[in-house]
N, C-alpha and C. Protein backbone atom coordinates (compact mmCIF):
# COMPACT_ATOMS: atom_id res chain seq x y z
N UNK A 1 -24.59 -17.33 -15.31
CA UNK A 1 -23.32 -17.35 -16.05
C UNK A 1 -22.26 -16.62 -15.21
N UNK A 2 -21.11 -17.33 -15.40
CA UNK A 2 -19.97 -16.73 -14.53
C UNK A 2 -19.27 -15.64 -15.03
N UNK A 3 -18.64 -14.81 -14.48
CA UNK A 3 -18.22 -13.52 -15.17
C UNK A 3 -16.54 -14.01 -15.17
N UNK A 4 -16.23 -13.88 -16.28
CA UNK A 4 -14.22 -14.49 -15.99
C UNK A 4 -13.89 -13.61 -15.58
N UNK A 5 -12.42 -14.08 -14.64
CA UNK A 5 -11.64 -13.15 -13.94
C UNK A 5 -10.89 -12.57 -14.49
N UNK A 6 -10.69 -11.27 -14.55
CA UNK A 6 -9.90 -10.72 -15.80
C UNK A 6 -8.90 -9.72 -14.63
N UNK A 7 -8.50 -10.48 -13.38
CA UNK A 7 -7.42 -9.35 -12.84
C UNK A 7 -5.94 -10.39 -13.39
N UNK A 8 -5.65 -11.35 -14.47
CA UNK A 8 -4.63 -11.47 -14.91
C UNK A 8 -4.06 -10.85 -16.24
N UNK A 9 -5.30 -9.90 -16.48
CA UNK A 9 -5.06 -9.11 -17.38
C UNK A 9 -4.43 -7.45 -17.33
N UNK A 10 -3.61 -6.87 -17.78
CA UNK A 10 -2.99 -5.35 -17.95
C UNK A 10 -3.87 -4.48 -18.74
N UNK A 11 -4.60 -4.09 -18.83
CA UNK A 11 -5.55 -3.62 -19.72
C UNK A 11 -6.02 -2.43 -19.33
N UNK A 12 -6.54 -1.31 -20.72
CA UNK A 12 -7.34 -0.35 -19.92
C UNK A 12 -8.54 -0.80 -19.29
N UNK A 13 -8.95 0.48 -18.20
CA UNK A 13 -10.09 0.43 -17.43
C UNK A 13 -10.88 1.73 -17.92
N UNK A 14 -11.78 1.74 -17.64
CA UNK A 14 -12.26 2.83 -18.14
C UNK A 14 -12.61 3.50 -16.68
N UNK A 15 -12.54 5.05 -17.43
CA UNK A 15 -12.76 5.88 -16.74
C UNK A 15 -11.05 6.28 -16.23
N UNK A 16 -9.87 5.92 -17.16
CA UNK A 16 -8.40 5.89 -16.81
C UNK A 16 -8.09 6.04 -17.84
N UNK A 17 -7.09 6.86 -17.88
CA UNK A 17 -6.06 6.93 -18.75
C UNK A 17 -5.08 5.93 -19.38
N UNK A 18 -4.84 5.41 -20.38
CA UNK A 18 -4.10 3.62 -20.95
C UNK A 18 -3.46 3.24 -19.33
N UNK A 19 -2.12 4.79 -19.45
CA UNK A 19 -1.03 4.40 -18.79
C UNK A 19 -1.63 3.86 -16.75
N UNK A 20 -2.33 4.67 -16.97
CA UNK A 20 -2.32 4.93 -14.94
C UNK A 20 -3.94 3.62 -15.17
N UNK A 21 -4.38 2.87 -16.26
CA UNK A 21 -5.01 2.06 -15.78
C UNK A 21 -4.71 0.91 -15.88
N UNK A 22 -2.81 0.57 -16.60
CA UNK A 22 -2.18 -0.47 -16.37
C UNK A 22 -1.66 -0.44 -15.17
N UNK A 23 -0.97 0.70 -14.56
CA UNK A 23 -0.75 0.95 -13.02
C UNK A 23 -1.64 0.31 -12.41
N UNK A 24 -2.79 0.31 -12.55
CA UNK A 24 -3.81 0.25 -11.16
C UNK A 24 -4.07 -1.31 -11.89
N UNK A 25 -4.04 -2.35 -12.98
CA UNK A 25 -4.56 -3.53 -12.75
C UNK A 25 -2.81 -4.48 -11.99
N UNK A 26 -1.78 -3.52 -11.97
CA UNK A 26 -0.79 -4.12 -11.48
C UNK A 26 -0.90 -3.87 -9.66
N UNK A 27 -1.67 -2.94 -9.67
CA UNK A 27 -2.01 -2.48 -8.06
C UNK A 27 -2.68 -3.35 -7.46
N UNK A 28 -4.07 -3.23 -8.45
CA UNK A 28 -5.13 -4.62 -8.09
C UNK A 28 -4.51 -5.95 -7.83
N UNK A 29 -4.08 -5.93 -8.60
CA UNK A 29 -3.64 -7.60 -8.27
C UNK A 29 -2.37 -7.66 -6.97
N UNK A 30 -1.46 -7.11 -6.91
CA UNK A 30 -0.70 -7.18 -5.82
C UNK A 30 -1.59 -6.98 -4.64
N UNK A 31 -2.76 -6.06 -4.59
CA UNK A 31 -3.53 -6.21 -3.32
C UNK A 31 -4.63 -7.24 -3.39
N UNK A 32 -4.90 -8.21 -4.08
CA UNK A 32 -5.41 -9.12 -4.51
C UNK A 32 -4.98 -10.59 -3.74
N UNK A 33 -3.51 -10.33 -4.14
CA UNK A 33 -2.65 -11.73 -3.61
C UNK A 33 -2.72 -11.26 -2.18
N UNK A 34 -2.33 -9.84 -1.59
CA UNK A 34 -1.91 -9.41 -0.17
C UNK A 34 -3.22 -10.04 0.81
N UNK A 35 -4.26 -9.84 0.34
CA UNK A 35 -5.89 -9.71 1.07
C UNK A 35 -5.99 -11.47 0.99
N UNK A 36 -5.38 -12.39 0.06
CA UNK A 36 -5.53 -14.10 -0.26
C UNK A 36 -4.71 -14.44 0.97
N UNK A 37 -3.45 -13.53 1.15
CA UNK A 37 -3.22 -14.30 2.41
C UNK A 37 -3.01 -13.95 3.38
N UNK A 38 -3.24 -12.99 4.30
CA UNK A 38 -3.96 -12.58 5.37
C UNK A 38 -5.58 -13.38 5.58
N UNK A 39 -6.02 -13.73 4.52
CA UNK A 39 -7.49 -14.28 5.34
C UNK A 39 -7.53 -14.77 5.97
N UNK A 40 -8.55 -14.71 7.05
CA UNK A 40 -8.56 -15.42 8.47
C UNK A 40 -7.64 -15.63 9.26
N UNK A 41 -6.42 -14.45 9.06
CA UNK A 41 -5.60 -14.21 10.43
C UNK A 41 -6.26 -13.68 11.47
N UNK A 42 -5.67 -14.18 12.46
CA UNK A 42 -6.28 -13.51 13.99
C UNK A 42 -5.69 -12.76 14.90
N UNK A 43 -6.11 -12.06 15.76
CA UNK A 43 -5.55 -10.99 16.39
C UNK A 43 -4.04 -11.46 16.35
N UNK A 44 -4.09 -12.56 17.21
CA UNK A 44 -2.73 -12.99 17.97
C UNK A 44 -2.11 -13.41 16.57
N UNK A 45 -2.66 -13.59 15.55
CA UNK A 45 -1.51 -13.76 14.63
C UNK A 45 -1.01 -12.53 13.99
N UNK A 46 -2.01 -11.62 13.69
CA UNK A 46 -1.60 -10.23 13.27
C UNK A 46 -0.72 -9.24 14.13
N UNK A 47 -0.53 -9.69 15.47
CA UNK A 47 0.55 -9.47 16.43
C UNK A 47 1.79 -10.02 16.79
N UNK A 48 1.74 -11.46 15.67
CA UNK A 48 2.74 -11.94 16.27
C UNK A 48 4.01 -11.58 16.08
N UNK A 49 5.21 -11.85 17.16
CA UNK A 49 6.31 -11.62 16.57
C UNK A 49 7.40 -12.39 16.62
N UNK A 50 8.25 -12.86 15.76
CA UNK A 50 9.33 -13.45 15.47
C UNK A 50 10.29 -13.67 16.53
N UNK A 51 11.07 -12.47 16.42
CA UNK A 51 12.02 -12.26 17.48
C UNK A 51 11.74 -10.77 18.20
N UNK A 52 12.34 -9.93 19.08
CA UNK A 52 12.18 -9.05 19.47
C UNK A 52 12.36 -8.11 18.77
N UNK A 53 13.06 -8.12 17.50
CA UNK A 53 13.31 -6.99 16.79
C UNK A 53 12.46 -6.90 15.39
N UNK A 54 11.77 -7.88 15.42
CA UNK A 54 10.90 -8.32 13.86
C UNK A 54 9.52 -7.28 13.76
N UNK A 55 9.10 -7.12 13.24
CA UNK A 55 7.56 -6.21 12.68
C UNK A 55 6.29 -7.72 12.61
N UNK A 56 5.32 -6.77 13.11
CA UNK A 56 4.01 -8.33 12.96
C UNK A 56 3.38 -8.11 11.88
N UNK A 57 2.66 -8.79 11.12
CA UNK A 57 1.62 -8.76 10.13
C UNK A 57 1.10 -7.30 10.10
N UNK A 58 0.56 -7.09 11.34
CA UNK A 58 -0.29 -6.18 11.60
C UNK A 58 0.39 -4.56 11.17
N UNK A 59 1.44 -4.56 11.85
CA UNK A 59 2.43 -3.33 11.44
C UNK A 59 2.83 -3.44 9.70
N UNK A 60 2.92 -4.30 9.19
CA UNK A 60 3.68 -4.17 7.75
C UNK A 60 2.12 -4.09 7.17
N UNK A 61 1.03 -4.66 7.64
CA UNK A 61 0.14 -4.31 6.74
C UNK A 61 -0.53 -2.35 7.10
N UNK A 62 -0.03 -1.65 8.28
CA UNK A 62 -0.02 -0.29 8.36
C UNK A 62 1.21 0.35 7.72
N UNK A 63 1.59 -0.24 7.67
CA UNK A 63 3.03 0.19 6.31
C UNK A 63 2.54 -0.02 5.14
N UNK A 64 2.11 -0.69 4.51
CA UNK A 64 0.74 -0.46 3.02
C UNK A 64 0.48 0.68 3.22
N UNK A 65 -0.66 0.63 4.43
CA UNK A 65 -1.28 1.61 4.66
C UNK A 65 -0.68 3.37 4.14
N UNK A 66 0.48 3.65 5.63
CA UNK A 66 1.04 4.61 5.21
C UNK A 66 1.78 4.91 4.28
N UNK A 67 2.48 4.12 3.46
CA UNK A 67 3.47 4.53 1.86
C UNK A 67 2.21 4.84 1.28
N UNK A 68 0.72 4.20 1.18
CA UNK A 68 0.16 4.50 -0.02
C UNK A 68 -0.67 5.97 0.89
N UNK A 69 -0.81 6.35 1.97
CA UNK A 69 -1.17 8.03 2.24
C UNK A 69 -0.37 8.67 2.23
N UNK A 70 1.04 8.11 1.99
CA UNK A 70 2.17 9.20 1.95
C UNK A 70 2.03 10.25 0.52
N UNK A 71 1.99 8.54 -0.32
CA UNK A 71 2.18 9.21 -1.63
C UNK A 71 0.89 9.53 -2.20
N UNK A 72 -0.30 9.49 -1.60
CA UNK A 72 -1.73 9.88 -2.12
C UNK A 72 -0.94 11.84 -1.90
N UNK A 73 -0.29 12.28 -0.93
CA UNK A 73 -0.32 13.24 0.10
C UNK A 73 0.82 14.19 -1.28
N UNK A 74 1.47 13.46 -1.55
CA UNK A 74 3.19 13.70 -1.94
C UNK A 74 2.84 13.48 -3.88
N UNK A 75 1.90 13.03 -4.01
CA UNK A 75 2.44 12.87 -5.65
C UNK A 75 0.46 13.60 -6.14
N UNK A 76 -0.70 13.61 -5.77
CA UNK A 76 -2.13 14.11 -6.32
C UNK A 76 -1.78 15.76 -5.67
N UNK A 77 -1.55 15.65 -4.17
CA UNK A 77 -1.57 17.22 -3.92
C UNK A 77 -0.45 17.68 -3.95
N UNK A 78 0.68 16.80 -4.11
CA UNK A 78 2.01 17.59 -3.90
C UNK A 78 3.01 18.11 -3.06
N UNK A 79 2.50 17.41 -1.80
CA UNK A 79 3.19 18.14 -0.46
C UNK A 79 3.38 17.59 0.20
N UNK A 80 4.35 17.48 1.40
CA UNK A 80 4.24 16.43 2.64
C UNK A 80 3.62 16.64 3.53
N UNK A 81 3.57 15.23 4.23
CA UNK A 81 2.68 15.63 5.43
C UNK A 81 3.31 16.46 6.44
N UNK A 82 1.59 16.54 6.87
CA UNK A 82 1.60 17.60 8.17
C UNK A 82 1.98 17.02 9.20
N UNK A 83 2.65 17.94 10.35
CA UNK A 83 3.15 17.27 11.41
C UNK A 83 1.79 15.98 12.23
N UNK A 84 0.47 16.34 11.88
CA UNK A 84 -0.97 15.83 12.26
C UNK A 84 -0.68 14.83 11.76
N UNK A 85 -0.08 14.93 10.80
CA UNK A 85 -0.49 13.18 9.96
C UNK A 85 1.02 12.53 9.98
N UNK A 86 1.74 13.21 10.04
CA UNK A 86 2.83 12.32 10.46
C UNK A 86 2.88 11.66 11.84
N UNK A 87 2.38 12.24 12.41
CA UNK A 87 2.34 12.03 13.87
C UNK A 87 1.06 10.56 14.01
N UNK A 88 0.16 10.76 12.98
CA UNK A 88 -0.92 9.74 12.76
C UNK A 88 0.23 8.32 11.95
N UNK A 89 0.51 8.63 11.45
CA UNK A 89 1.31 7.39 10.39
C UNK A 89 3.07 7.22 11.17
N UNK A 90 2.79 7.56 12.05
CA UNK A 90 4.30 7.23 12.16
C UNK A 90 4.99 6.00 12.16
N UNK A 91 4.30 5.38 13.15
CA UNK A 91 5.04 4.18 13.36
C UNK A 91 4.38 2.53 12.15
N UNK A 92 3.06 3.57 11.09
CA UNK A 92 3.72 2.22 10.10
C UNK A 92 4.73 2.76 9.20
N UNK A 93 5.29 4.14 9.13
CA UNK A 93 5.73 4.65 8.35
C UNK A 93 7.18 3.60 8.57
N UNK A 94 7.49 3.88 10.23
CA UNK A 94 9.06 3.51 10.17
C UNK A 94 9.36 2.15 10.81
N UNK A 95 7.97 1.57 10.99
CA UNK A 95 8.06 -0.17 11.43
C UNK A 95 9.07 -0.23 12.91
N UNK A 96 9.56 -1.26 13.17
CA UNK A 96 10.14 -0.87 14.01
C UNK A 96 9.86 -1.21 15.60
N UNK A 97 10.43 -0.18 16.76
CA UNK A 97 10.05 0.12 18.06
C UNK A 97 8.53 0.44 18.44
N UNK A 98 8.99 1.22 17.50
CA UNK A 98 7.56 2.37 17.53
C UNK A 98 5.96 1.61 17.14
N UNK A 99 6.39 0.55 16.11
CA UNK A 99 5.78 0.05 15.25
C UNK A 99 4.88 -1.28 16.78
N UNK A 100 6.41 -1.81 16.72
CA UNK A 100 6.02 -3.00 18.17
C UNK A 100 5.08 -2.60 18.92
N UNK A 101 5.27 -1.09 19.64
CA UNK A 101 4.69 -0.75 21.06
C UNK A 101 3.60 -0.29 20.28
N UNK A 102 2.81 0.52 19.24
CA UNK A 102 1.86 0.89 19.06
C UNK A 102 0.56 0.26 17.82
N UNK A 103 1.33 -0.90 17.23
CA UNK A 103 0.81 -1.33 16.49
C UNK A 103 0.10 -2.60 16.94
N UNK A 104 -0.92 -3.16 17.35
CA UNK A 104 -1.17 -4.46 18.22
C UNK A 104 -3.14 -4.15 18.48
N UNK A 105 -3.56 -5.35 18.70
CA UNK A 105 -4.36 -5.55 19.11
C UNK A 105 -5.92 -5.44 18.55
N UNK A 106 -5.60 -4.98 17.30
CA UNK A 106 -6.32 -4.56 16.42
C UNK A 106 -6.58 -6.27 15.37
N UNK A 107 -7.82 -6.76 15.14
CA UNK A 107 -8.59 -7.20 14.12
C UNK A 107 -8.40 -7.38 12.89
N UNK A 108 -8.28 -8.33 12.05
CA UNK A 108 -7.98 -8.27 10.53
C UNK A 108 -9.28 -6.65 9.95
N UNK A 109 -10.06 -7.09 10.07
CA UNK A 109 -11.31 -5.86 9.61
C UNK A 109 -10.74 -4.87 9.39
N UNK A 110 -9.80 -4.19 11.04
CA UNK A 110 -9.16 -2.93 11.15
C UNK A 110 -8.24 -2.55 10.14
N UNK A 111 -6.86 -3.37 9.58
CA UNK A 111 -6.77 -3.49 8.56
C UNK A 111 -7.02 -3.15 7.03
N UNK A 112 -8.28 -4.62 7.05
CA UNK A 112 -8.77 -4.50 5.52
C UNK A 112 -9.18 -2.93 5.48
N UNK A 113 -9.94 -2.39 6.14
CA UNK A 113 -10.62 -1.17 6.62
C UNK A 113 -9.78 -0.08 5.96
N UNK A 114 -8.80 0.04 6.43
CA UNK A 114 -8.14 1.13 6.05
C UNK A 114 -6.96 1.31 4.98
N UNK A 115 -6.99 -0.49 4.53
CA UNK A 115 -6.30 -0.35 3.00
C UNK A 115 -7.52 -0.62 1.94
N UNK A 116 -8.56 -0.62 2.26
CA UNK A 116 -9.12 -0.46 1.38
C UNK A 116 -10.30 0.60 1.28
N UNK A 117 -10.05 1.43 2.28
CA UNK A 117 -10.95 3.37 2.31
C UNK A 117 -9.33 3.74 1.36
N UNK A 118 -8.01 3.37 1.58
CA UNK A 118 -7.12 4.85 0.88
C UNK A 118 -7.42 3.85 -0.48
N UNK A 119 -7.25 2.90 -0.59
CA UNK A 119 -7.50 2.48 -1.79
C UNK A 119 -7.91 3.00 -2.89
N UNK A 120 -9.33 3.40 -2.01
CA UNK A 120 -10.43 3.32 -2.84
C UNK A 120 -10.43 5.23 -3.10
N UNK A 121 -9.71 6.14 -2.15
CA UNK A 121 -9.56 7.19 -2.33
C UNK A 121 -8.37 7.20 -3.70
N UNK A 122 -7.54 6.20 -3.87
CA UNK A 122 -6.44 6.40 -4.91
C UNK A 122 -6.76 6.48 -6.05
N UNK A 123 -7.80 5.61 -6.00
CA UNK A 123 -8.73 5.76 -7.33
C UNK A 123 -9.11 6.34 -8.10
N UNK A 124 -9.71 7.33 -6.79
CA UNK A 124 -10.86 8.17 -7.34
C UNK A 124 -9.86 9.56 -7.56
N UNK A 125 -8.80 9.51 -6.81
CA UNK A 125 -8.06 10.31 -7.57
C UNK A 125 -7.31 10.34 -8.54
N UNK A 126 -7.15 8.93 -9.05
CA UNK A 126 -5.88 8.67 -10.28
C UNK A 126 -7.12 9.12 -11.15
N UNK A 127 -8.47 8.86 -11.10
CA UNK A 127 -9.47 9.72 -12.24
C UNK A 127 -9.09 10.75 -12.66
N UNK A 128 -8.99 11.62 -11.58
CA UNK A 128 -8.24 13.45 -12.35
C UNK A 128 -7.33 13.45 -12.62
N UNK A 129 -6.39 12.19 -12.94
CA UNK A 129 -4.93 12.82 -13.43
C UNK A 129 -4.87 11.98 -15.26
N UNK A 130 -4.12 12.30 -15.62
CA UNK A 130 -3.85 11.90 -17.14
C UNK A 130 -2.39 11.00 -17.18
N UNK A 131 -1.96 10.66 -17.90
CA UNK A 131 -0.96 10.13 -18.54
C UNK A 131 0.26 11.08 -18.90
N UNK A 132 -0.19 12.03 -18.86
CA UNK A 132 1.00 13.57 -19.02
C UNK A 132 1.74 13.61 -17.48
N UNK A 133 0.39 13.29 -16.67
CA UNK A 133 1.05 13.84 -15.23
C UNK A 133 1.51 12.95 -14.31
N UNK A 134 0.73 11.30 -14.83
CA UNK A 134 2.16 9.74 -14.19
C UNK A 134 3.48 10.39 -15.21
N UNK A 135 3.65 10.71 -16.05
CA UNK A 135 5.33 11.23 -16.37
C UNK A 135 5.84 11.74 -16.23
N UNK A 136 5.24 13.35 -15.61
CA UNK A 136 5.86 14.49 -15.12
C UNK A 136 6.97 14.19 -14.54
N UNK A 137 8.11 14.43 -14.62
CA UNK A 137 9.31 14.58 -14.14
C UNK A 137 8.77 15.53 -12.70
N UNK A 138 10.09 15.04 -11.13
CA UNK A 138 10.09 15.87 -10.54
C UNK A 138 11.01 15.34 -9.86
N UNK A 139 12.11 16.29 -8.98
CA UNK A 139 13.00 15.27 -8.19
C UNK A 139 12.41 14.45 -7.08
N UNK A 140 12.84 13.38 -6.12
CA UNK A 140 12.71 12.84 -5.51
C UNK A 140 14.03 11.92 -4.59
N UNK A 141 14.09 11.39 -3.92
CA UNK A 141 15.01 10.98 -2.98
C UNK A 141 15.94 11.46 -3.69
N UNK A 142 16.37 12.39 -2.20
CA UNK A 142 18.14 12.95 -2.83
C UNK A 142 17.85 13.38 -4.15
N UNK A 143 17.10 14.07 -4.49
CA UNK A 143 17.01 15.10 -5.89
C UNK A 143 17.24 14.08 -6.97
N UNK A 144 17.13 12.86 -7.14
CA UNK A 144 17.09 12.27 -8.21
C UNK A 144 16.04 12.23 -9.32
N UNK A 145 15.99 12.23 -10.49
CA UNK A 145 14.74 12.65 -11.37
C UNK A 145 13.75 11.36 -10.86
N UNK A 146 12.52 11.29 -10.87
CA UNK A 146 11.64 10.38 -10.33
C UNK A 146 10.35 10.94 -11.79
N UNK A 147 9.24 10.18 -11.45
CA UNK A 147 8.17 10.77 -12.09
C UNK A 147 6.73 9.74 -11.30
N UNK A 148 5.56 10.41 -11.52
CA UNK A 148 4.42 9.58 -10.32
C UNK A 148 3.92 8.11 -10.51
N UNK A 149 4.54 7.91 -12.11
CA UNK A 149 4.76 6.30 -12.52
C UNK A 149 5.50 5.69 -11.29
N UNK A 150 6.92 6.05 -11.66
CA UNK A 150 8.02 5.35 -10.32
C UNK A 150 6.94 5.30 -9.17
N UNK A 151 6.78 6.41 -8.39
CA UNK A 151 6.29 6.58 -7.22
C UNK A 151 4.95 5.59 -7.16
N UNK A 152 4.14 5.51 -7.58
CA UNK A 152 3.50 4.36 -7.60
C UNK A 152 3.42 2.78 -8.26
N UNK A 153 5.02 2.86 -8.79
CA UNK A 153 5.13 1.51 -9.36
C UNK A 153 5.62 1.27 -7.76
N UNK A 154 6.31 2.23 -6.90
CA UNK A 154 6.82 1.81 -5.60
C UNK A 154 5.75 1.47 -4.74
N UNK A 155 5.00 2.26 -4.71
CA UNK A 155 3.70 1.64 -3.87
C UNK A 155 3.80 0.06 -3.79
N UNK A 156 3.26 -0.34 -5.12
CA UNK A 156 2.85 -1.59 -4.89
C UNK A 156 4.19 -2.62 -5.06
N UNK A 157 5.30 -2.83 -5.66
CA UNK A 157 6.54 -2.77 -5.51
C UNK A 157 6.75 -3.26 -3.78
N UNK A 158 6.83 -2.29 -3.23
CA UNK A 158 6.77 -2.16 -1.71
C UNK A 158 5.81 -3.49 -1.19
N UNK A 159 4.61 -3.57 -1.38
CA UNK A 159 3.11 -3.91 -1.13
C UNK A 159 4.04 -5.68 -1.19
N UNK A 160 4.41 -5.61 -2.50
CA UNK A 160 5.19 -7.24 -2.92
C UNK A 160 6.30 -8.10 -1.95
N UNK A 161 6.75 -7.03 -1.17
CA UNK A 161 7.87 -6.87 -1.06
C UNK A 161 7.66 -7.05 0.87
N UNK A 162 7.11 -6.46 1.50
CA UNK A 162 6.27 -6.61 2.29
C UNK A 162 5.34 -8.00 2.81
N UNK A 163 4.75 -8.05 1.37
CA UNK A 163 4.04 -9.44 1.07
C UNK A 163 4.92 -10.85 1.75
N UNK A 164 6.29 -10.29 1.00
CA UNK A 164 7.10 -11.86 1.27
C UNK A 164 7.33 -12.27 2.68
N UNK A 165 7.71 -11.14 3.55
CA UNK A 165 7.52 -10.95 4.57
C UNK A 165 6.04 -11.63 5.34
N UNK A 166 5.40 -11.21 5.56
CA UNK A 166 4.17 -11.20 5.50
C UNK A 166 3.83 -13.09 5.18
N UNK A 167 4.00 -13.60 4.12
CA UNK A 167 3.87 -14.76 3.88
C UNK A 167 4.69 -15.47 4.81
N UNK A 168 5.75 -14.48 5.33
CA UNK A 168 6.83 -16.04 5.72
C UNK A 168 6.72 -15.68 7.11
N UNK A 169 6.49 -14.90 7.67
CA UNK A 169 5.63 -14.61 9.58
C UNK A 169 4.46 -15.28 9.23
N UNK A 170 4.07 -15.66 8.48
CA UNK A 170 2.49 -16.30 8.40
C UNK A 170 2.90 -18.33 8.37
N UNK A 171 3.63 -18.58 7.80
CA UNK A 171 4.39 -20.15 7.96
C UNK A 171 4.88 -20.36 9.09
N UNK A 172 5.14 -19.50 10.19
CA UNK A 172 5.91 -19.54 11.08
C UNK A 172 4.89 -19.63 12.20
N UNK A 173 3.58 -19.04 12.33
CA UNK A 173 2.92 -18.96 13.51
C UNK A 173 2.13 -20.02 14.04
């Protein structure tokens, strides 16, 4: 017997709080669609690039990467990164030059690999938090009130957003 697919559903999960386990089936599924179409890209496509100034597959999918260790870093422990880890995330942080010359050559695997280890670390930390503390008020860009809802509705927000990108360097190669 087949088990139905229930990632078109918003629902609690257990072992989550209502609020942060509608977050995460809106997470799931945006990395759901992201992983449907990347399959069976190849090096040279996960490198490719547009024009000289464009980002490849490969870099926007280390931009997943780093927004979601930024804010694992910035919204569970509270702090920014260390110069170590900035220095590690830089160039998916800011796409780009940086992004061009150091992002390349690497494997879909490499990738899946490492959006789905923080993934799976987001998880296991949205476990210790409650529904009190996705609302906590705190400032954020330019001192504006924010709370860890926003900040991870941006995650995946971003992830979508990225995606389109991503889909349309993928029609092109």
């Amino acid at each position: 017997m087949n088990t139905p697919d229930k990632s078109f559903l918003i629902t609690e999960i257990p072992g989550y709080t209502p609020h942060i386990s509608r977050l995460i089936c809106m997470m799931n599924y945006a990395r759901r669609i992201t992983l449907g179409i990347i399959k069976g890209l190849s090096i040279k496509d996960l490198d490719y690039l547009i024009d000289k100034d464009s980002n490849s597959i490969g870099a926007l999918l280390m931009h997943l990467a780093a927004v979601e260790y930024y804010y694992q870093a910035f919204t569970f422990e509270e702090r920014e990164l260390s110069n170590e880890e900035r220095n590690k995330w830089k160039a998916g942080i800011e796409l780009g030059e940086i992004a061009r010359s150091e992002i390349k050559g690497n494997d879909l695997e490499y990738y899946i690999k490492i959006l789905t280890d923080l993934r799976k670390r987001t998880l296991e930390l949205f476990k210790e938090k409650n529904d009190e503390w996705l609302h906590k008020e705190f400032a954020f860009w330019g001192g504006a009130p924010s709370n860890s809802y926003f900040v991870w509705f941006h995650v995946y927000e971003d992830e979508i957003n990225h995606r389109g990108q991503i889909s349309w360097i993928k029609k092109r190669l």
